[in-house]
PDB file of N, CA and C in Angstrom:
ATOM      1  N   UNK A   1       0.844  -1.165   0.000  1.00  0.00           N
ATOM      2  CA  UNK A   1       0.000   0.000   0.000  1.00  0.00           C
ATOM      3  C   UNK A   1       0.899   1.240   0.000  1.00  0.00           C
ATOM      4  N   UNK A   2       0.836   2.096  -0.565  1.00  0.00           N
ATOM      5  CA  UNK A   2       1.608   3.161  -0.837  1.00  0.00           C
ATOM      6  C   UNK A   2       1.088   4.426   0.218  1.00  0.00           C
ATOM      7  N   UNK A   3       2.083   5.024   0.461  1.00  0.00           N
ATOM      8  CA  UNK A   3       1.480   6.117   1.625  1.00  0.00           C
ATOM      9  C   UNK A   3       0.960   6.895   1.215  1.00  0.00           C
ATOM     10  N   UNK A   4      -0.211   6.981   0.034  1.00  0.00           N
ATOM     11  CA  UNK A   4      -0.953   8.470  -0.250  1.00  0.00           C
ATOM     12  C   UNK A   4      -2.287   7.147   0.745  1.00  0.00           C
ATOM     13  N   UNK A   5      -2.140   6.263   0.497  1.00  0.00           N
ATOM     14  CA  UNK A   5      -2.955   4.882   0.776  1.00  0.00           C
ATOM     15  C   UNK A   5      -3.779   5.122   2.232  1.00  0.00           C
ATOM     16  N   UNK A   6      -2.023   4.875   2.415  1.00  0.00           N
ATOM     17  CA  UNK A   6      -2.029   4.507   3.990  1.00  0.00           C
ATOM     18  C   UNK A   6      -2.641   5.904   4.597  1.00  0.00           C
ATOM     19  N   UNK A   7      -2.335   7.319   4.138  1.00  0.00           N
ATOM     20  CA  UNK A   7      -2.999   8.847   4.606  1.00  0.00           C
ATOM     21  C   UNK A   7      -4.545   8.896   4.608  1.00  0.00           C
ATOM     22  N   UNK A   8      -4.497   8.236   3.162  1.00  0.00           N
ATOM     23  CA  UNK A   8      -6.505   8.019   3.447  1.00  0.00           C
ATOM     24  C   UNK A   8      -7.127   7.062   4.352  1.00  0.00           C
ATOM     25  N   UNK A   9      -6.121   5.693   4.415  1.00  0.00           N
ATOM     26  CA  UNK A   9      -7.064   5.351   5.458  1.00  0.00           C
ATOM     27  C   UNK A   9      -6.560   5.685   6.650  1.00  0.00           C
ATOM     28  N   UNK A  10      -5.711   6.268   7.430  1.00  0.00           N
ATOM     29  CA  UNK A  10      -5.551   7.218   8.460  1.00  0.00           C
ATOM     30  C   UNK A  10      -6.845   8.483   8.891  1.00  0.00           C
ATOM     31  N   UNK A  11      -7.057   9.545   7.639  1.00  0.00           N
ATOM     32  CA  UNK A  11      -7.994  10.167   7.806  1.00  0.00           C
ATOM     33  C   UNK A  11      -9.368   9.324   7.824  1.00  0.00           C
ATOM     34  N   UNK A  12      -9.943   7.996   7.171  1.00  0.00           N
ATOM     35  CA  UNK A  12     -11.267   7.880   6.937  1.00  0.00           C
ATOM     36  C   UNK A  12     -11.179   7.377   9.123  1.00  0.00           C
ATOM     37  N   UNK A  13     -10.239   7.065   9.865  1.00  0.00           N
ATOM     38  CA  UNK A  13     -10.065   6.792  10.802  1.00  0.00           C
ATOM     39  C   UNK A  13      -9.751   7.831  12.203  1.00  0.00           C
ATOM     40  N   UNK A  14      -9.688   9.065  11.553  1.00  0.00           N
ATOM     41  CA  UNK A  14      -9.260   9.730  12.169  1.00  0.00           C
ATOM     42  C   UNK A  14     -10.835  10.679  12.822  1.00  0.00           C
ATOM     43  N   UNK A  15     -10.748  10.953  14.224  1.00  0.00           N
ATOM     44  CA  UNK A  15     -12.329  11.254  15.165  1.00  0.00           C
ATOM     45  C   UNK A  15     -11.510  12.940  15.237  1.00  0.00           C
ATOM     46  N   UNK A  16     -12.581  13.976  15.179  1.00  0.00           N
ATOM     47  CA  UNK A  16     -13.738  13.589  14.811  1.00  0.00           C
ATOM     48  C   UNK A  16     -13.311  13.554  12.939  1.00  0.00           C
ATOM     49  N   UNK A  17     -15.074  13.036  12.226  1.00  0.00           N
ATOM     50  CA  UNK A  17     -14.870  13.311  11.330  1.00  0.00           C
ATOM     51  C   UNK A  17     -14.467  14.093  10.442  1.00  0.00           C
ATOM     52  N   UNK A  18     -13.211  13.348   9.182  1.00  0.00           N
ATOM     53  CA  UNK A  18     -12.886  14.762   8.309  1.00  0.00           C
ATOM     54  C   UNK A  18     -13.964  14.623   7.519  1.00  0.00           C
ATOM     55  N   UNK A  19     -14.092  15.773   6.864  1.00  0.00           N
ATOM     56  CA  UNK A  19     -14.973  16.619   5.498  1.00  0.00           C
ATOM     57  C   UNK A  19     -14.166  17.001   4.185  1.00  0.00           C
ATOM     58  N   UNK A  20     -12.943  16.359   4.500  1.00  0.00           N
ATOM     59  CA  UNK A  20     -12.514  17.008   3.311  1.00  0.00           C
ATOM     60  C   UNK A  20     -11.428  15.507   2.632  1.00  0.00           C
ATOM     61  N   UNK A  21     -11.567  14.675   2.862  1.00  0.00           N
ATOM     62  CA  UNK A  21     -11.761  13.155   2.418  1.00  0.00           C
ATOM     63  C   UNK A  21     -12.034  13.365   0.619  1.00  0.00           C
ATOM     64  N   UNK A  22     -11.318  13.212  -0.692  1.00  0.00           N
ATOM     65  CA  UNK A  22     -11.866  12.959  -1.422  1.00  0.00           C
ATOM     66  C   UNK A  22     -12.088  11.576  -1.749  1.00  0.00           C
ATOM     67  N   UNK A  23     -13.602  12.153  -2.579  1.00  0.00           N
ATOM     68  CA  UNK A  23     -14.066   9.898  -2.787  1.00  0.00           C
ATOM     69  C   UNK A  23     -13.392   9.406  -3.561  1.00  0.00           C
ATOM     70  N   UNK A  24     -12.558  10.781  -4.756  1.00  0.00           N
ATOM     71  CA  UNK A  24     -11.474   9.269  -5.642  1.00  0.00           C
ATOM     72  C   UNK A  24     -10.495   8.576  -4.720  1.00  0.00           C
ATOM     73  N   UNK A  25     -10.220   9.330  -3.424  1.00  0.00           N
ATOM     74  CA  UNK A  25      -9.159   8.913  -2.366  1.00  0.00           C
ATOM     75  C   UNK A  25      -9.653   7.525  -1.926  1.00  0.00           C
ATOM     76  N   UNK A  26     -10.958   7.621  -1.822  1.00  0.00           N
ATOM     77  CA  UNK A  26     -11.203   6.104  -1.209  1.00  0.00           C
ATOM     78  C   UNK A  26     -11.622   4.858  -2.092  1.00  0.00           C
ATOM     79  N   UNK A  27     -11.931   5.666  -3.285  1.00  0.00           N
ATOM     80  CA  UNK A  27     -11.762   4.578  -4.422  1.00  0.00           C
ATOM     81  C   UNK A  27     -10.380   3.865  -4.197  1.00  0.00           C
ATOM     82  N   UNK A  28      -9.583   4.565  -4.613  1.00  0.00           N
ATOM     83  CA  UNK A  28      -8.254   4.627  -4.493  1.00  0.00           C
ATOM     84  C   UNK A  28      -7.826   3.519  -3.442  1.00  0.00           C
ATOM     85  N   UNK A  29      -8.422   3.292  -1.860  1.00  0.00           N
ATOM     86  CA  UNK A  29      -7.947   2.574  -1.265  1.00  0.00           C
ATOM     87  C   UNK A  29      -8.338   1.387  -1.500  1.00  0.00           C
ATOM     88  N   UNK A  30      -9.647   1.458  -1.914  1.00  0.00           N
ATOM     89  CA  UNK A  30     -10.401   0.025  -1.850  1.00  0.00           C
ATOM     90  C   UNK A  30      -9.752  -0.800  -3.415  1.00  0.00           C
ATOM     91  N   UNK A  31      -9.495  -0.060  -4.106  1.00  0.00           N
ATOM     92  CA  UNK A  31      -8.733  -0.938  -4.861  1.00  0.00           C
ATOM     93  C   UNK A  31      -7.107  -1.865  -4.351  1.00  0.00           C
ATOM     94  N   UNK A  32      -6.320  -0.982  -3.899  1.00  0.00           N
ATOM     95  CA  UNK A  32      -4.981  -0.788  -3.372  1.00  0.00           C
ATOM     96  C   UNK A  32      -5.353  -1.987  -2.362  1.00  0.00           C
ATOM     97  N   UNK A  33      -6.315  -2.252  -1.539  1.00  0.00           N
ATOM     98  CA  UNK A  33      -6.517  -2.970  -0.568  1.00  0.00           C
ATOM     99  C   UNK A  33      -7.332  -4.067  -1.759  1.00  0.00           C
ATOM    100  N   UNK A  34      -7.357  -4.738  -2.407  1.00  0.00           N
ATOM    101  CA  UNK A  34      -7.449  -5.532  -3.130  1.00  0.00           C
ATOM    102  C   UNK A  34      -9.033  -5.862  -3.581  1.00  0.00           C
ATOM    103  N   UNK A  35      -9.621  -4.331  -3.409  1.00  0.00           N
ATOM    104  CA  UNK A  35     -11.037  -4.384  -3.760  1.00  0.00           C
ATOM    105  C   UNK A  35     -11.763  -4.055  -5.101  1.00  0.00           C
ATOM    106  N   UNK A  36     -12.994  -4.146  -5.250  1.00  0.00           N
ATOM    107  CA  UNK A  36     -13.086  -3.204  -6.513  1.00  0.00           C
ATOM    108  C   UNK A  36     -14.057  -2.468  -6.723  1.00  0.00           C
ATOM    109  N   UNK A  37     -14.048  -1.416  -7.303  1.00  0.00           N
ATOM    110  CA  UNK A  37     -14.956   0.005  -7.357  1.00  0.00           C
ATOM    111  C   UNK A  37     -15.920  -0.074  -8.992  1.00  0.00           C
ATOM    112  N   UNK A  38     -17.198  -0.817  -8.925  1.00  0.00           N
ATOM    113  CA  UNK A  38     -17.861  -0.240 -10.154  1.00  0.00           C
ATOM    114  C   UNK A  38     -18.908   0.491  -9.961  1.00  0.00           C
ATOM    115  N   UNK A  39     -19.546   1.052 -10.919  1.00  0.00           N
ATOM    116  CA  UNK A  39     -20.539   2.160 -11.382  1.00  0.00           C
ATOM    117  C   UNK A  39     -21.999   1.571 -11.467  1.00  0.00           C
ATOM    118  N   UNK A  40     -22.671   2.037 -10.611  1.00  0.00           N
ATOM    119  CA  UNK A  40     -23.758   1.901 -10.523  1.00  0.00           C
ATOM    120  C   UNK A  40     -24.359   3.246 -11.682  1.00  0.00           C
ATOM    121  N   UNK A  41     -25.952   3.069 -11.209  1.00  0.00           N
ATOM    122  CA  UNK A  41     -27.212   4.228 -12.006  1.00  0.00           C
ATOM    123  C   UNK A  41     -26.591   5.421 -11.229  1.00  0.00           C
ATOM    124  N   UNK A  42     -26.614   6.384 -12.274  1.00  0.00           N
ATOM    125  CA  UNK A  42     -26.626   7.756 -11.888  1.00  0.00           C
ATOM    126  C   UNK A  42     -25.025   7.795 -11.204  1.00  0.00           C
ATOM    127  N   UNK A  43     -25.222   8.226  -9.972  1.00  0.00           N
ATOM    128  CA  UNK A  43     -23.917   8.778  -8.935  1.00  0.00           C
ATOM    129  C   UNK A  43     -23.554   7.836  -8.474  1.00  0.00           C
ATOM    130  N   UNK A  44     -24.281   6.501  -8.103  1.00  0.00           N
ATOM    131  CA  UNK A  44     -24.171   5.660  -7.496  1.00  0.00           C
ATOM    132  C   UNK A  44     -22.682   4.510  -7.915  1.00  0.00           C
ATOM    133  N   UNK A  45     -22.090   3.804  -6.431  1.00  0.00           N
ATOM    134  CA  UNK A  45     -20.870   3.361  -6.779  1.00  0.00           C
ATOM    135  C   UNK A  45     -20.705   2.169  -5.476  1.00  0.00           C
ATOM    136  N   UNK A  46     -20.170   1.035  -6.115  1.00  0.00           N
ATOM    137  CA  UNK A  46     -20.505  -0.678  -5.455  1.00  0.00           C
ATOM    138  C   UNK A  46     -18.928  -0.426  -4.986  1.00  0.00           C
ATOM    139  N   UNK A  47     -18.394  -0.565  -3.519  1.00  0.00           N
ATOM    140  CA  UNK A  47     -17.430  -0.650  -3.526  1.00  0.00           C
ATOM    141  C   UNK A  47     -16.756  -2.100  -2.799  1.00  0.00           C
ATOM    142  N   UNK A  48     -16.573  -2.869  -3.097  1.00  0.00           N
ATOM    143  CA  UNK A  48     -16.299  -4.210  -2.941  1.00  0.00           C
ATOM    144  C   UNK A  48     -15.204  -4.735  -2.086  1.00  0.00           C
ATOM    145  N   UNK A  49     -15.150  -5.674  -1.514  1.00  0.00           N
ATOM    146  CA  UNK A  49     -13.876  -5.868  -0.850  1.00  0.00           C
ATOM    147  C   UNK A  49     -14.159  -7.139   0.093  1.00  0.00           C
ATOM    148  N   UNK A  50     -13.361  -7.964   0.275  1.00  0.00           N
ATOM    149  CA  UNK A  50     -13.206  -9.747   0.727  1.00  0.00           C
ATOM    150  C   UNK A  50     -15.249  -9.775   0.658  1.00  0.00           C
ATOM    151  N   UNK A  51     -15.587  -9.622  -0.326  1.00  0.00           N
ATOM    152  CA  UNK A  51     -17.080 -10.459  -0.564  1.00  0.00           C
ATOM    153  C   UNK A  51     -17.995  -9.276  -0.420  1.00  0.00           C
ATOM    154  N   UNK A  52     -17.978  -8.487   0.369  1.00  0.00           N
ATOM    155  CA  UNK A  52     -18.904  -8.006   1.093  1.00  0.00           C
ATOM    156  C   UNK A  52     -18.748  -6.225   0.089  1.00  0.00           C
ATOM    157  N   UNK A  53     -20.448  -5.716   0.217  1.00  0.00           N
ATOM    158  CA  UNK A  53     -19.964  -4.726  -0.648  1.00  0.00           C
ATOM    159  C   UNK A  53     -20.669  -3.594   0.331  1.00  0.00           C
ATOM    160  N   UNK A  54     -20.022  -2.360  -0.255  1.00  0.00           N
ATOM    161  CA  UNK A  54     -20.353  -0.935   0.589  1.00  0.00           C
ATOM    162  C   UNK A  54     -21.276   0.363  -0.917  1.00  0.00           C
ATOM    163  N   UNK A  55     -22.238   0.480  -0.537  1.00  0.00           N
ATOM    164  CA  UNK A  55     -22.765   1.176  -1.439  1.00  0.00           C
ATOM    165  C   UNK A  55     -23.256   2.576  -1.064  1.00  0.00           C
ATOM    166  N   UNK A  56     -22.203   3.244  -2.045  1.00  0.00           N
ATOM    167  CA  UNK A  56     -22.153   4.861  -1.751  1.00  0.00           C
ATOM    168  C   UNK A  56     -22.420   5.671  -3.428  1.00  0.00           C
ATOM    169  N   UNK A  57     -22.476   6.806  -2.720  1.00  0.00           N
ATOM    170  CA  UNK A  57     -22.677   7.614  -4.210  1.00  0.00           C
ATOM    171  C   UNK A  57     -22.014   9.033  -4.081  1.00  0.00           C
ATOM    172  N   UNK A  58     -21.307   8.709  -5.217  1.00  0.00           N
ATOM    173  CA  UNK A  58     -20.394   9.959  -5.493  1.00  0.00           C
ATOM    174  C   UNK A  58     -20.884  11.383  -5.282  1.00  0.00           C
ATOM    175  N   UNK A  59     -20.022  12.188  -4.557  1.00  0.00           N
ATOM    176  CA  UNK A  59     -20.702  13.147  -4.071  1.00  0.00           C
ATOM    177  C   UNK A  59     -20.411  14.522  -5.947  1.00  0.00           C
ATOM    178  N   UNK A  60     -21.644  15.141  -5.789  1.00  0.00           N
ATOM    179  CA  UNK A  60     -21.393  16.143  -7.108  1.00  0.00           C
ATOM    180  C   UNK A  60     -22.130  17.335  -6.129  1.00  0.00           C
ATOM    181  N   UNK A  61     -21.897  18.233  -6.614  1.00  0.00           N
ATOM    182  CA  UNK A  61     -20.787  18.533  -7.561  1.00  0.00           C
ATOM    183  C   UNK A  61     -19.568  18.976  -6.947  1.00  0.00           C
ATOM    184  N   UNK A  62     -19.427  18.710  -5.640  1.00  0.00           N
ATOM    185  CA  UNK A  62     -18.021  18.768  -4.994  1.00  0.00           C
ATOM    186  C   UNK A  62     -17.007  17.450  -5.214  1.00  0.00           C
ATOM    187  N   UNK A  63     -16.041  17.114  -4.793  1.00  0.00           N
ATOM    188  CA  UNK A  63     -15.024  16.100  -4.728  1.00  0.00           C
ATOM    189  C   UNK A  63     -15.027  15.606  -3.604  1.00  0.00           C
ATOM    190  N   UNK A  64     -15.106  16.008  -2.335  1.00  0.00           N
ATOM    191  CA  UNK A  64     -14.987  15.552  -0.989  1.00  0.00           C
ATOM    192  C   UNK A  64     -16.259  14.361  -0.298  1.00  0.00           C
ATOM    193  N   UNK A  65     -15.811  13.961  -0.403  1.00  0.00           N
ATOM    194  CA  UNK A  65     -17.076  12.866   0.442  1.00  0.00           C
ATOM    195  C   UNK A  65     -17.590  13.527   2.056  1.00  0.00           C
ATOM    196  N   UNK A  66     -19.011  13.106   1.992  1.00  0.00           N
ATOM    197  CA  UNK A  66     -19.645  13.724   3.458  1.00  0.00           C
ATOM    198  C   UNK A  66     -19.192  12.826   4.353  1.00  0.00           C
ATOM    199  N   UNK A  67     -19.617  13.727   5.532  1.00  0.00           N
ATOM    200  CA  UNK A  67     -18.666  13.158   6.899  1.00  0.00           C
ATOM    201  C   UNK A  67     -19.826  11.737   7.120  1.00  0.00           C
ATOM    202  N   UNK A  68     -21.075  11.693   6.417  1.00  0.00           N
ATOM    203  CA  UNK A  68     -21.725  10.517   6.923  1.00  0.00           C
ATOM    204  C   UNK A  68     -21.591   9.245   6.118  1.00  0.00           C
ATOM    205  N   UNK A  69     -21.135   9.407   4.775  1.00  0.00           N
ATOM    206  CA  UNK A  69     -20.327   8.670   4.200  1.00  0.00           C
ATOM    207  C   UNK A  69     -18.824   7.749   4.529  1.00  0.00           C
ATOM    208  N   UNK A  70     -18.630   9.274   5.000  1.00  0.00           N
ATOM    209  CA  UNK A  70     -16.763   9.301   5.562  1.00  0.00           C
ATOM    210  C   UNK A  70     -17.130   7.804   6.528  1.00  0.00           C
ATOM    211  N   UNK A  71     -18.364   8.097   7.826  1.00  0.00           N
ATOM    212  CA  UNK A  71     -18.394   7.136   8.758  1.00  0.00           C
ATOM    213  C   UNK A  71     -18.847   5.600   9.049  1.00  0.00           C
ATOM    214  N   UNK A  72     -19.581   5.650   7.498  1.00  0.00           N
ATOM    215  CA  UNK A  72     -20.445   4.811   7.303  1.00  0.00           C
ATOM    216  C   UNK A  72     -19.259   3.672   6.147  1.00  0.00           C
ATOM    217  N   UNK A  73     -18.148   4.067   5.906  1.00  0.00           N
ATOM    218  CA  UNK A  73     -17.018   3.528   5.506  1.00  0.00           C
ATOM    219  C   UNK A  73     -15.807   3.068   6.161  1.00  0.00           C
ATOM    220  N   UNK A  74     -16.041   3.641   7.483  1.00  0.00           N
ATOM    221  CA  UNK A  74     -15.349   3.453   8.748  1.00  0.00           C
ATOM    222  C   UNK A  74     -15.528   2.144   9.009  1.00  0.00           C
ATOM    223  N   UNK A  75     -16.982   2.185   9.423  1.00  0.00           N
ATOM    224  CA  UNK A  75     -17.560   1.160   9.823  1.00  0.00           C
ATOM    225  C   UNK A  75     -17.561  -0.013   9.120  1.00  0.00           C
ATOM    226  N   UNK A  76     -17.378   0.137   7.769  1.00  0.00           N
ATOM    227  CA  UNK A  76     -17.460  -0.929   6.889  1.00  0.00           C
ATOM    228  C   UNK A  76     -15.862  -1.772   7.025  1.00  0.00           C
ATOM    229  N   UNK A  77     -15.200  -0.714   6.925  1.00  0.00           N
ATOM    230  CA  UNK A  77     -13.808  -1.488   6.518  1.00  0.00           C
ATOM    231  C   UNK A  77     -13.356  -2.072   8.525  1.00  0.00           C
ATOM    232  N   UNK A  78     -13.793  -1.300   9.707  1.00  0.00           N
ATOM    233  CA  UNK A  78     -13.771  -1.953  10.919  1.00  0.00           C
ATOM    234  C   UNK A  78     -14.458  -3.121  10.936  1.00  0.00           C
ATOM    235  N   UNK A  79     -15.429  -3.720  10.252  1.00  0.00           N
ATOM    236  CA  UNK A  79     -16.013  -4.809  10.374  1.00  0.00           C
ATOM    237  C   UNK A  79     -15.033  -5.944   9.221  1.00  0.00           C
ATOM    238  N   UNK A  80     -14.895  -5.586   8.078  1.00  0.00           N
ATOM    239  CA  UNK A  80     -13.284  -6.014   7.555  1.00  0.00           C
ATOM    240  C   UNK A  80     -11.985  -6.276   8.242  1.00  0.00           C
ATOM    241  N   UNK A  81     -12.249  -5.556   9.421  1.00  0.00           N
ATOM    242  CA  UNK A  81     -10.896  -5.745  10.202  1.00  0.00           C
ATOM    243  C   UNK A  81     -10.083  -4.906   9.705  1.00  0.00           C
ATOM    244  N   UNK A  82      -9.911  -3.874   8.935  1.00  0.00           N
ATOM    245  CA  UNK A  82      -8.962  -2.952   8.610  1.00  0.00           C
ATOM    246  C   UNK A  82      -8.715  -1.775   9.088  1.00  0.00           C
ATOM    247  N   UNK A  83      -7.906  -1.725   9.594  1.00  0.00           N
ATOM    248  CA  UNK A  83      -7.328  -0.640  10.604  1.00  0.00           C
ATOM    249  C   UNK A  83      -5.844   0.447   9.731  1.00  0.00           C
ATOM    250  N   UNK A  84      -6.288   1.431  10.355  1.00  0.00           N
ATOM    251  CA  UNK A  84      -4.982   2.350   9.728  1.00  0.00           C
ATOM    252  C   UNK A  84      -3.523   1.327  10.797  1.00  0.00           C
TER     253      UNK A  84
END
């Protein structure tokens, strides 16, 4: 995992929530962490990883993902067992 990697998942971990998280950043991890990111309808985006999937939607027309997103990805990858 490369340390722009390891910074995002530091921040998606870091209390309180950041706001300024971009979602290609966490695309970005969930691939790197051996997952995979496809395209749903509209904004919508399947983000995959050991079986289990996380379904979010790209935030427009900003870049930054919301902090309830941010947490609700927390939670996903803590139940994965993945820790910064």
């Amino acid at each position: 995992m490369k340390a722009k990697h390891r910074k995002t998942l530091a921040a998606i971990f870091a209390k309180p929530t950041k706001a300024n998280i971009k979602f290609i950043d966490i695309e970005s991890l969930v691939k790197a962490l051996g997952g995979e990111v496809r395209e749903g309808d509209g904004s919508r985006v399947v983000l995959e990883l050991s079986g289990t999937r996380e379904y979010a939607h790209r935030p427009h027309p900003g870049k930054e993902a919301k902090k309830y997103m941010v947490e609700k990805i927390r939670e996903w990858l803590t139940s994965l067992e993945v820790t910064p």
